[in-house]
Every structure is written in structure tokens, then in C-alpha cells.
Protein backbone atom coordinates (compact mmCIF):
# COMPACT_ATOMS: atom_id res chain seq x y z
CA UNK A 1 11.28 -20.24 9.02
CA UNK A 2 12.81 -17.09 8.68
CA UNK A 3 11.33 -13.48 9.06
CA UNK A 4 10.56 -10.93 5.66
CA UNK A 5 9.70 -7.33 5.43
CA UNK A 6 7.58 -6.90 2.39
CA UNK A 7 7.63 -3.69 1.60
CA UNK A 8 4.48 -2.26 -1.03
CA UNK A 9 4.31 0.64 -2.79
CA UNK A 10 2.10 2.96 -2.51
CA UNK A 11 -0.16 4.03 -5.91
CA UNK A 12 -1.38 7.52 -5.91
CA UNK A 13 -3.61 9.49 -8.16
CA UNK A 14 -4.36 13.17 -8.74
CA UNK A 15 -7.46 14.46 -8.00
CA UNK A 16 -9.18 17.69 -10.03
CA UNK A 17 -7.65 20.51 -7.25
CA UNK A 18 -3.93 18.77 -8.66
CA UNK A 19 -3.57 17.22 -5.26
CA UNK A 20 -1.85 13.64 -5.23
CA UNK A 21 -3.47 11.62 -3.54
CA UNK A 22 -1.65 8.61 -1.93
CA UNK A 23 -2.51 5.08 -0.88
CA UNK A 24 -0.02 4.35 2.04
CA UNK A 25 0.12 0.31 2.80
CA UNK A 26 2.54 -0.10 5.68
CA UNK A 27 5.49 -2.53 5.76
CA UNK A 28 4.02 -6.29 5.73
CA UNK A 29 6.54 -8.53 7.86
CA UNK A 30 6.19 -12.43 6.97
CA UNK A 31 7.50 -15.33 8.53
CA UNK A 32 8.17 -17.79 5.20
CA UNK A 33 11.04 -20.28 4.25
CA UNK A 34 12.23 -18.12 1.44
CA UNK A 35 11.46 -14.80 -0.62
CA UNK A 36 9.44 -16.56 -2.89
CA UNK A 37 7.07 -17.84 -0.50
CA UNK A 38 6.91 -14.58 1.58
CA UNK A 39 5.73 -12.72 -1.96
CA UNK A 40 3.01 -15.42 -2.67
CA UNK A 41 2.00 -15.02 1.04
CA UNK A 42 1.97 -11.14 0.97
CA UNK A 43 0.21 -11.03 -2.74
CA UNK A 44 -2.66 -13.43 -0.78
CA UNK A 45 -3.39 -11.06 1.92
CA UNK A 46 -3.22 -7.69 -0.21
CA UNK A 47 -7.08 -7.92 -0.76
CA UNK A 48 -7.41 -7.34 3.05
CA UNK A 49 -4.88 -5.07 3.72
CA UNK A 50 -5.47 -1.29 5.32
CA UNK A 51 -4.51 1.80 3.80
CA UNK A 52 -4.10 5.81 4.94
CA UNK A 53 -5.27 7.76 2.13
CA UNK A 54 -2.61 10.81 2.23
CA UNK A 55 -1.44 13.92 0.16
CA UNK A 56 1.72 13.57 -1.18
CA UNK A 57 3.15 15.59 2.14
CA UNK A 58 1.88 13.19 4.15
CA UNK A 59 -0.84 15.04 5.49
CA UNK A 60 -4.41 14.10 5.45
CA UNK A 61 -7.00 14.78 2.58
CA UNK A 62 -9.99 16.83 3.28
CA UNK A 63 -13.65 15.66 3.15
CA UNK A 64 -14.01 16.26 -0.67
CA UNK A 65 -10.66 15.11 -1.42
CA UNK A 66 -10.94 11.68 0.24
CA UNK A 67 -15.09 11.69 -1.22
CA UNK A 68 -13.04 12.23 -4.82
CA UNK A 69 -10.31 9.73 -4.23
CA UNK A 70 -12.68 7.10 -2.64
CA UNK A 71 -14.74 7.26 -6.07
CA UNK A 72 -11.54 5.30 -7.75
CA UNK A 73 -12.04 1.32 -7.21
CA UNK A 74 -9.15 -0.31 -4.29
CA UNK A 75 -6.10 0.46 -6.14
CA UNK A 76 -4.05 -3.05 -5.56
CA UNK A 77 -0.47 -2.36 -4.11
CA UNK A 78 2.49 -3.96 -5.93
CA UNK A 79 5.65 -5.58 -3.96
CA UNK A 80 8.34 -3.23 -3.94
CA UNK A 81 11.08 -5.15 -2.13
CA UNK A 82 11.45 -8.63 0.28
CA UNK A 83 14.14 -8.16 2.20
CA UNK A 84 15.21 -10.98 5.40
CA UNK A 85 15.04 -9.43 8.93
């Protein structure tokens, strides 16, 4: 087996003030024969995966912001690269 960093990306959405509001999945890294498998393994945990909701400076979003943003269903992370570590 070798070892994969999955990397996702990270949706974001603008809330009424004009903020951007980001969901920030970190780096998934898979052990997996090949990239194919490491993509089906990473797009059969994304269901339980942990997010930081974030501005787009990184910071943190205030009570009503994160109240606002929370009111938009789990926004599902897509696969931005697969790269062999």
C-alpha cells in the first residue's frame, strides 16, 4: 500500500453582511494501492468528516454569522487533488 494526501476543497457561501463564509476540510491522508482507490476511500468518509467554518481571512465567524451559515444544509466537499506521499 502506498500513502495519499487527498486534498478537498473548501465550498463557501456569502452570507447577507457580504461575508464569505468558508467550509475548511483539512488534508485527508489515505493509505490505498492506487489514486483511484484512495478517491473512492476519501468520497466514503466525506459524510463524517469535520469542518472549521471560517471567513474568507481565516478568521472565525461571529455568533450570527455561524447561526446564518449553519442554516445552509452540510455542503459536501469535492476532491481537489490525490497526490502520493
Amino acid at each position: 500500500m502506498k500513502s495519499y494526501e487527498v486534498g478537498l476543497t473548501a465550498p463557501q457561501i456569502e452570507l447577507s453582511n457580504g461575508t464569505i463564509a468558508m467550509f475548511w476540510y483539512s488534508d485527508q491522508e489515505i493509505e490505498a494501492n492506487n489514486k483511484t482507490e484512495a478517491r473512492k476511500i476519501v468520497n466514503k468518509m466525506i459524510d463524517s468528516l469535520d469542518y472549521d467554518l471560517l471567513d474568507e481571512n481565516g478568521d472565525t465567524l461571529t455568533t450570527e454569522e455561524r447561526l446564518e451559515a449553519n442554516e445552509y444544509a452540510y455542503i459536501e466537499p469535492k476532491i481537489d487533488y490525490i497526490e502520493e506521499i
